[in-house]
Protein backbone atom coordinates (compact mmCIF):
# COMPACT_ATOMS: atom_id res chain seq x y z
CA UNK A 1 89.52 81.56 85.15
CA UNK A 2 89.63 84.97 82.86
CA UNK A 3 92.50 86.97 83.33
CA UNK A 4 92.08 90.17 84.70
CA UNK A 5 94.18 93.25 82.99
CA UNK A 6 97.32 94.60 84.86
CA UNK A 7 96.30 97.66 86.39
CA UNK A 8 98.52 100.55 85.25
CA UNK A 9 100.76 100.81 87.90
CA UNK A 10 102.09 97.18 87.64
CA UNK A 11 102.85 97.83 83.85
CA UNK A 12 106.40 99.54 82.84
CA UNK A 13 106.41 103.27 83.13
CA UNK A 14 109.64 104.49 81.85
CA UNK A 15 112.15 105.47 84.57
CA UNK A 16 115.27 105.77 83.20
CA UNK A 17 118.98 105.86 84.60
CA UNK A 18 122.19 106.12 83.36
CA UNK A 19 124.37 105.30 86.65
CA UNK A 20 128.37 106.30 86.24
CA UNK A 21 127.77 105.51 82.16
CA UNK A 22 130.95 105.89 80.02
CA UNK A 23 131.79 105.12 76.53
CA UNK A 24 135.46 105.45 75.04
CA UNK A 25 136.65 104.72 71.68
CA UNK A 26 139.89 104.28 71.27
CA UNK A 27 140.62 106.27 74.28
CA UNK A 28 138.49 108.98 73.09
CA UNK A 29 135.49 109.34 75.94
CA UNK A 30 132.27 109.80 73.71
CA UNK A 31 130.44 109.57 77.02
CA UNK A 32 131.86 110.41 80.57
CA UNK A 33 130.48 109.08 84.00
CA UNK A 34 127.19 110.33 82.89
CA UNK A 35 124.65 110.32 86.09
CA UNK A 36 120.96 110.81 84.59
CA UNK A 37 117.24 110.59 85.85
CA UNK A 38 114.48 110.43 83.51
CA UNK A 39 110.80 110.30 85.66
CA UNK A 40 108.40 108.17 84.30
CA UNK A 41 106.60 109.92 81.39
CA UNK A 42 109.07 113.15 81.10
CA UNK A 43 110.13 114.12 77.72
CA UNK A 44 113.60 115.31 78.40
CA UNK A 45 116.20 116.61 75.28
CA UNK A 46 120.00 115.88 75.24
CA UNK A 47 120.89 118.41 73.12
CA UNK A 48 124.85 119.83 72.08
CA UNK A 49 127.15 119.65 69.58
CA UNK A 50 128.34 117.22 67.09
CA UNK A 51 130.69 115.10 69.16
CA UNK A 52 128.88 115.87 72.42
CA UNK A 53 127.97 112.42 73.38
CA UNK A 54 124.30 112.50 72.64
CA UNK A 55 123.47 110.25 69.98
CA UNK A 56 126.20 108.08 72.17
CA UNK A 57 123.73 107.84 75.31
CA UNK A 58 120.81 107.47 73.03
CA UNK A 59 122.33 103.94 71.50
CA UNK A 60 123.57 102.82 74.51
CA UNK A 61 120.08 102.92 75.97
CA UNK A 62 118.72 101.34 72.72
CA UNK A 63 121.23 98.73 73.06
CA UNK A 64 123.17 99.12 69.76
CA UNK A 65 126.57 99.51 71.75
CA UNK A 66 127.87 98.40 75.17
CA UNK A 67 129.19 100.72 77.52
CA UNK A 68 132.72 100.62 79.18
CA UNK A 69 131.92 101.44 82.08
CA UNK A 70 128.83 101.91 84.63
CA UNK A 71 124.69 100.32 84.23
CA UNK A 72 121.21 101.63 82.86
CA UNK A 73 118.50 100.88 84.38
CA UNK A 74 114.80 101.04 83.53
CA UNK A 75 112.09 101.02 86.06
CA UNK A 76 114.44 99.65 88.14
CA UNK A 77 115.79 97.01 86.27
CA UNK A 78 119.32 96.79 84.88
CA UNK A 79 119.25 97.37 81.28
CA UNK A 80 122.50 97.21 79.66
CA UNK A 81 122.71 93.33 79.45
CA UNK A 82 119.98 92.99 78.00
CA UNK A 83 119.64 92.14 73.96
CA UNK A 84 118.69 95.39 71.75
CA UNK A 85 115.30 93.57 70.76
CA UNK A 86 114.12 92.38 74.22
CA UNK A 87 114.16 96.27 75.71
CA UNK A 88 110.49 97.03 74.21
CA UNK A 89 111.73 100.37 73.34
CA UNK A 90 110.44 102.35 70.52
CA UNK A 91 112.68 104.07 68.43
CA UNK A 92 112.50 107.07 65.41
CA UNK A 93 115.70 107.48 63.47
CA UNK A 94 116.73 110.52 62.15
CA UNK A 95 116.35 108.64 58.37
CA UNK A 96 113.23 107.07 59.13
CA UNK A 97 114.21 103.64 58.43
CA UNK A 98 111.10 102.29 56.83
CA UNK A 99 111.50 99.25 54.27
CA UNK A 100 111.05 100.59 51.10
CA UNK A 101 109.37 97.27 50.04
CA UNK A 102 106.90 97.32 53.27
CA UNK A 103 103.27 99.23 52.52
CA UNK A 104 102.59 101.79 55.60
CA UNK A 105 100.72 98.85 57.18
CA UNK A 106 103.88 96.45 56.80
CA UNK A 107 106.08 98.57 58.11
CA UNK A 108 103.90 99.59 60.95
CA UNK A 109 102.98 95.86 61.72
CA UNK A 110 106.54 94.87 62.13
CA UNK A 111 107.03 95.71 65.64
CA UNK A 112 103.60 93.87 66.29
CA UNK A 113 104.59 90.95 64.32
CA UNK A 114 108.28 90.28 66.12
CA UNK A 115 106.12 90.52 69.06
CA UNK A 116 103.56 87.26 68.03
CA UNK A 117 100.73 89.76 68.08
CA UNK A 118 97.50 87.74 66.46
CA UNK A 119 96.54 89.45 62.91
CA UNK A 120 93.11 90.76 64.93
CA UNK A 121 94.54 92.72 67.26
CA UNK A 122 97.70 94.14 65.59
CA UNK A 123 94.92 95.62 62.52
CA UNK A 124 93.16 97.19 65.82
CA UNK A 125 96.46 98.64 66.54
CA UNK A 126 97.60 99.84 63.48
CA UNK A 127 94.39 101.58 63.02
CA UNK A 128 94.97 102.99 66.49
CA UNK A 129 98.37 104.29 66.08
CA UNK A 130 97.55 105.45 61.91
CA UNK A 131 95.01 107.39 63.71
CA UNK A 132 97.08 109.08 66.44
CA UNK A 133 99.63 110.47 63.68
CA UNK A 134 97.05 111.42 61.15
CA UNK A 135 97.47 108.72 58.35
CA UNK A 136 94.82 107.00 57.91
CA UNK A 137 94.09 106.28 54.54
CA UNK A 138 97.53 106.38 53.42
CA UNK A 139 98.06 102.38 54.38
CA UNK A 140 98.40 100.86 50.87
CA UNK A 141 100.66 103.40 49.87
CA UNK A 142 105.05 102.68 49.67
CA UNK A 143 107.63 104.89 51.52
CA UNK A 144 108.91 106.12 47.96
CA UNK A 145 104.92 107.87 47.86
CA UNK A 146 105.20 109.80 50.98
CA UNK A 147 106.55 113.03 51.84
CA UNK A 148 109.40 113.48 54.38
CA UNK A 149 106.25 114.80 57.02
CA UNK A 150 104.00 111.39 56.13
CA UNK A 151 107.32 109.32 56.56
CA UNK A 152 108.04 110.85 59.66
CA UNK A 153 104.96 110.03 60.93
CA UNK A 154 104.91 106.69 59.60
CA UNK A 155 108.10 106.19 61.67
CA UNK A 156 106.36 107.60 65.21
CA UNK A 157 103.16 105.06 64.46
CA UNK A 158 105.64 102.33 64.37
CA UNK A 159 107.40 102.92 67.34
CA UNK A 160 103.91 103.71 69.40
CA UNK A 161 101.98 100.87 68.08
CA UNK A 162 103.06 98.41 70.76
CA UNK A 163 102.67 100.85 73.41
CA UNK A 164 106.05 100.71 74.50
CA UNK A 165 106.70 103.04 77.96
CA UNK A 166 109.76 104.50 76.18
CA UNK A 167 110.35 106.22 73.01
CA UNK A 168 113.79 107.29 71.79
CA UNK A 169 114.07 110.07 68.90
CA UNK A 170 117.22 110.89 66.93
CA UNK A 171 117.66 113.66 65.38
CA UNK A 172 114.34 113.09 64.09
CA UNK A 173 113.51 116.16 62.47
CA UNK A 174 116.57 117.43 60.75
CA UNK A 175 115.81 115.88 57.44
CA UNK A 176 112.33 118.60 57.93
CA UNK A 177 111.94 121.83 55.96
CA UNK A 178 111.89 124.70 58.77
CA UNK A 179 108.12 125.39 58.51
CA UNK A 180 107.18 121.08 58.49
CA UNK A 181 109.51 121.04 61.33
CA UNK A 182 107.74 123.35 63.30
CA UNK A 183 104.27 121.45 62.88
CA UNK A 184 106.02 118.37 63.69
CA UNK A 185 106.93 120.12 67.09
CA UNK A 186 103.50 120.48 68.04
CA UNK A 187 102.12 117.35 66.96
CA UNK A 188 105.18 115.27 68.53
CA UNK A 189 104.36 117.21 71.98
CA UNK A 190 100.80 116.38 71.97
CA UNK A 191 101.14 112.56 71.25
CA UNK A 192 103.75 112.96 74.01
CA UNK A 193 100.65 114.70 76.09
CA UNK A 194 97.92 111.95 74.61
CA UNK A 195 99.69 109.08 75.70
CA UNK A 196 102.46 109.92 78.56
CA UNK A 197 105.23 108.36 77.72
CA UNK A 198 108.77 108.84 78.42
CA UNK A 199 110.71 110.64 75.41
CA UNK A 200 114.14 110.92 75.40
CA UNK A 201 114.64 113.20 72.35
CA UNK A 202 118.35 113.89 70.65
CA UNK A 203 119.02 117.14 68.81
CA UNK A 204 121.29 119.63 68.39
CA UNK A 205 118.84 122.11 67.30
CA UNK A 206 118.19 124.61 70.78
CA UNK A 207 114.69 125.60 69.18
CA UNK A 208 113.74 121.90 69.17
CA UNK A 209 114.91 121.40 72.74
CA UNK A 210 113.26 124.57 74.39
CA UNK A 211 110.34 123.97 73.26
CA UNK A 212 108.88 120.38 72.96
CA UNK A 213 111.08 119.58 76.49
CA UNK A 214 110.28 119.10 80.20
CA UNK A 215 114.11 118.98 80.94
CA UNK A 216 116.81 119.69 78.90
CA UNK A 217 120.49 118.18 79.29
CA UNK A 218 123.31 120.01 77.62
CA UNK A 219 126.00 118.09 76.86
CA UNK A 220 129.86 119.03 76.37
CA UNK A 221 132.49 116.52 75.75
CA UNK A 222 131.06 113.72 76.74
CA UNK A 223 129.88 115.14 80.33
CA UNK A 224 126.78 116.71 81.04
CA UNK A 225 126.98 120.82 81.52
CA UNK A 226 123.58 121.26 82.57
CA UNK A 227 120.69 120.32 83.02
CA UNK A 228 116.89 122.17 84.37
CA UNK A 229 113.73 123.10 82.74
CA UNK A 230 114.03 124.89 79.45
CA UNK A 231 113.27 128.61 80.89
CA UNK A 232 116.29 128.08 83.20
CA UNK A 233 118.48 126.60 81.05
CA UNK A 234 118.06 129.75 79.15
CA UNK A 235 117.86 132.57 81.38
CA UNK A 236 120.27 131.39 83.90
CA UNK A 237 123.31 129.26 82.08
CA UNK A 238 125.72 127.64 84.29
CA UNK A 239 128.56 128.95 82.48
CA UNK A 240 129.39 130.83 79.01
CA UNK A 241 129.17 127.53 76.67
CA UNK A 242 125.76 126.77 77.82
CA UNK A 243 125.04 130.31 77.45
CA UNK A 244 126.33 130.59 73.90
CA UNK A 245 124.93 127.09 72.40
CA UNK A 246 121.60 127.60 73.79
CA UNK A 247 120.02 130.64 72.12
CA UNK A 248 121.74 133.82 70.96
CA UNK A 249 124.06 135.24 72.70
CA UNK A 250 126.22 138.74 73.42
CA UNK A 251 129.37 138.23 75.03
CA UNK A 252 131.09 141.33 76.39
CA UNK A 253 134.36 140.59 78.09
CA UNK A 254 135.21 143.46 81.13
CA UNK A 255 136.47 144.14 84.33
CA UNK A 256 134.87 143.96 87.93
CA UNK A 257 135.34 147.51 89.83
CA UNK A 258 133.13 147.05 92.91
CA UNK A 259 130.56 144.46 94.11
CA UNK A 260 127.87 145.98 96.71
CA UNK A 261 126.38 142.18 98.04
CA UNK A 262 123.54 142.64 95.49
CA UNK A 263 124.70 144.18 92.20
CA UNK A 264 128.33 144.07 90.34
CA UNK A 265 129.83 147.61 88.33
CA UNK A 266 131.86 145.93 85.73
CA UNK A 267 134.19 148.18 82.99
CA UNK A 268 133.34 146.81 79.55
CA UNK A 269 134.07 148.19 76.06
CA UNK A 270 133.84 152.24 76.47
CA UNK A 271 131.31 152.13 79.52
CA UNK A 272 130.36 150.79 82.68
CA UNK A 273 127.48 148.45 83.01
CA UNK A 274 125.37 146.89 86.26
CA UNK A 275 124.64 143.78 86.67
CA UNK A 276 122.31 142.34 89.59
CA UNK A 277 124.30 139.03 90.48
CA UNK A 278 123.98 136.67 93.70
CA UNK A 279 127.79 135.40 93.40
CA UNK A 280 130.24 137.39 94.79
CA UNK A 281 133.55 139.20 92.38
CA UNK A 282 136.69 141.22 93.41
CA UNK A 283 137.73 144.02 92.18
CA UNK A 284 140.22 143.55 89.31
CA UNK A 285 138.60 140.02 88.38
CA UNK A 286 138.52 139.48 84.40
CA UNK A 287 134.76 138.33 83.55
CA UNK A 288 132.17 137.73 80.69
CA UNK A 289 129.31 139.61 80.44
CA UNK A 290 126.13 137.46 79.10
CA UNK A 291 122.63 139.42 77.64
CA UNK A 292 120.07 138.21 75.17
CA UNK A 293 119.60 139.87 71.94
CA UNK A 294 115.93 140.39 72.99
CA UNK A 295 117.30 142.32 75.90
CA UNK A 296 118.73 144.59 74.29
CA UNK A 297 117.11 148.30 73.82
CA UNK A 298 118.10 150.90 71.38
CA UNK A 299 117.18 154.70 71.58
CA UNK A 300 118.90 157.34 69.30
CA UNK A 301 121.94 158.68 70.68
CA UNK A 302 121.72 160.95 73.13
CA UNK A 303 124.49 163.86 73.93
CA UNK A 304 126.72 163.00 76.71
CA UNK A 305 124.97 159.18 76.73
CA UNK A 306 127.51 156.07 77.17
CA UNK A 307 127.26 155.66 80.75
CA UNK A 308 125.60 154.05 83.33
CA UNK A 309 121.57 155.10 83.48
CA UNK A 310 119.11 154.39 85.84
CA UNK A 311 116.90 152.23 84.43
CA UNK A 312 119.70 149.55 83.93
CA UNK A 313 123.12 149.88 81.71
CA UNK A 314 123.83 152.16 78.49
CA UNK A 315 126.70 152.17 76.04
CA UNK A 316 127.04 154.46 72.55
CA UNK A 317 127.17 152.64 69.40
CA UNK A 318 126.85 152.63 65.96
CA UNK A 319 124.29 150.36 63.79
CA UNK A 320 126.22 148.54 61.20
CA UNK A 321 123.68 145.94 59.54
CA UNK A 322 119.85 145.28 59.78
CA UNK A 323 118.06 142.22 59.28
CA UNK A 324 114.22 141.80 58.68
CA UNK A 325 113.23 138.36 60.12
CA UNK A 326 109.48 139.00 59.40
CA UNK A 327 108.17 139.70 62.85
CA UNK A 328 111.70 141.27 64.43
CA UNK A 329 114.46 143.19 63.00
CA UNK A 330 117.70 142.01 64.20
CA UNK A 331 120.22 145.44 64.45
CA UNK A 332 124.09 144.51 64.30
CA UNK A 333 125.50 147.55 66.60
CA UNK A 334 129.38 148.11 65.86
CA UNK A 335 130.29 149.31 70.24
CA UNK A 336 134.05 149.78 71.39
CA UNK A 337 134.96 147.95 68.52
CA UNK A 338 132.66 145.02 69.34
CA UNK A 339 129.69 144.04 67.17
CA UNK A 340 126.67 143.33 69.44
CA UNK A 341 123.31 141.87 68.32
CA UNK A 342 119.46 143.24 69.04
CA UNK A 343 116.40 141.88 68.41
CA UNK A 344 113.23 144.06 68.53
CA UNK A 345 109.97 143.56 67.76
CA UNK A 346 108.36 144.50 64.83
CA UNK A 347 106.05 147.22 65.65
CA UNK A 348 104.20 149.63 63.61
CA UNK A 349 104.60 152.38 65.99
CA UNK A 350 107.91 151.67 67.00
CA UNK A 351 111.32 153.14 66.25
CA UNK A 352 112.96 151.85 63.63
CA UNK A 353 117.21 152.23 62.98
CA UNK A 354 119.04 152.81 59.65
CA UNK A 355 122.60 151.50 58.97
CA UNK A 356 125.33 154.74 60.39
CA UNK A 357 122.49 155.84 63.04
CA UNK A 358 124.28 156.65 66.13
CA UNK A 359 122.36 154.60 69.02
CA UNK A 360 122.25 153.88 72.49
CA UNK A 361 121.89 150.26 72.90
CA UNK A 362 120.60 149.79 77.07
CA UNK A 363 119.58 146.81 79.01
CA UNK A 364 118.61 146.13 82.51
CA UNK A 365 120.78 144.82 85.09
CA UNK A 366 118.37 142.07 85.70
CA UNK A 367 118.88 140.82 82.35
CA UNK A 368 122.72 140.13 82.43
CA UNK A 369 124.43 137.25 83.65
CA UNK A 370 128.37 137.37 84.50
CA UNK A 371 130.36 134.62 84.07
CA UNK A 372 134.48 133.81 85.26
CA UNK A 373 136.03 134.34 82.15
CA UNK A 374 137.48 131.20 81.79
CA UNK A 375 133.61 129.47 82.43
């Protein structure tokens, strides 16, 4: 009797979880009753810091070390018993790791081969997956004739070529000039799209995170800060570290003076600013005052200008550096003895700021976030 193929839904997806996961070494947590769910065919980023216990959840899931405590699971299956090469994972270092002494095709058939895949088939397959990262042609060649780009793509066709329902990346762009990093992005997001697998993707990089991700966790310590769609991780941080390792950030420490239900006066630097904040604050309370460089306007100075406006918040300042970054200048504004950063636009019509101008630098109280100072 033929054998009929399993329909898609009986094949693995990719649901991940890490249930109560820790990792110590030496009595140093690397990973700290982590609780994570990954949907089937999300591409989610665990992005921090060196030392933040990314890479460490990323090799526990691969299998390369054993956790102290807690279980992983995939589709619902307990995973962290199980031997490294029996997880059908794919996986993309951040070095590559392609045999120098492999052609493209060797090193692409080597999954395929562990797996007893008949020669037929696994050339169908590495056709398949040479195709989906643009190398085709390129199969005779050696590592050692490749650019970092066709290696890195060499890399992703191995770990699709099986058609594994998970892919792990580490780091895998960082060895990537800025501009072949970028295209990477794009063409690592649409594969993602093509075939709808679940990505778990490691990086420190914030740029890398907000914009190839479905979900981004932020990591601190070993325990995860935060974690929520890219646009909120940005414009609404749970606290000041999140705030300040993902994006740029302004922090201006003050004091609260009065909270009306919907909006908090807080004394900072030589002004007052507004900001529009749900949580509540006393009078008296220390805080820190979060805005985006983007959110920040400047206008010349203006006589009797410092204060509160009311279009949103204003303080006087003075512009001590200027940066072209091609299509925004970036203004370093010296205020109450604080140096604050702007980004605007590049704009043929628009007003443009000399080092020693005297400015107003405003922004709306929609735009700030206020933190306890000790968040």
């Amino acid at each position: 009797m033929e054998k009929t193929r399993p329909d898609r839904e009986q094949r693995p997806s990719g649901q991940v979880e890490f249930r109560d996961i820790s990792k110590s070494y030496q009595g140093v947590m690397a990973a700290d009753c982590i609780n994570l769910k990954i949907g089937a065919g999300e591409f989610v980023s665990l992005l921090g810091p060196s030392g933040s216990g990314k890479t460490t959840l990323l090799m526990l899931l691969a299998g390369f070390i054993e956790p102290t405590a807690g279980q992983i699971f995939v589709d619902g299956k307990r995973l962290d018993q199980v031997p490294p090469n029996r997880r059908n994972q794919g996986i993309v270092f951040q070095s590559y790791a392609l045999f120098p002494n492999m052609t493209v095709r060797e090193n692409v058939a080597f999954p395929l081969k562990a797996r007893g895949v008949p020669e037929g088939t696994a050339r169908e397959l590495i056709a398949i997956a040479l195709k989906r990262v643009r190398m085709v042609g390129f199969e005779n060649r050696y590592p050692s004739q490749l650019s970092g780009g066709q290696q890195q793509r060499i890399a992703l066709a191995r770990a699709i070529v099986f058609d594994p329902p998970l892919i792990l990346m580490d780091e895998s762009l960082s060895a990537l000039d800025r501009k072949l990093r970028q295209e990477m992005r794009v063409e690592i997001k649409d594969l993602h799209s093509e075939l709808g697998k679940t990505i778990i993707y490691v990086t420190h990089d914030q740029e890398e995170a907000l914009t190839m991700s479905d979900r981004v966790v932020v990591l601190q310590a070993g325990r995860i800060a935060q974690i929520g769609h890219p646009l909120e991780v940005y414009e609404d941080p749970c606290n000041a570290y999140v705030a300040g390792f993902v994006g740029d950030a302004n922090f201006i420490d003050g004091v609260v003076q009065g909270d009306d239900g919907n909006s908090v006066d807080i004394a900072v630097l030589d002004g007052v600013v507004r900001a529009c904040t749900p949580a509540r604050w006393t009078a008296g309370q220390r805080v820190r005052v979060l805005v985006r460089p983007e959110a920040v306007q400047i206008e010349p100075h203006r006589p009797g200008g410092g204060q509160e406006c009311g279009r949103g918040s204003a303080l006087a300042g003075v512009v001590s550096q200027i940066a072209f970054l091609g299509d925004a200048h970036q203004y370093h504004i010296e205020a109450g003895g604080q140096s604050l950063m702007a980004k605007v636009a590049r704009s043929r019509k628009g007003q443009h700021f000399s080092s020693g101008d005297k400015v107003e630098i405003s922004f709306h109280s929609e735009d700030l976030r206020v933190f306890a100072l000790d968040a």
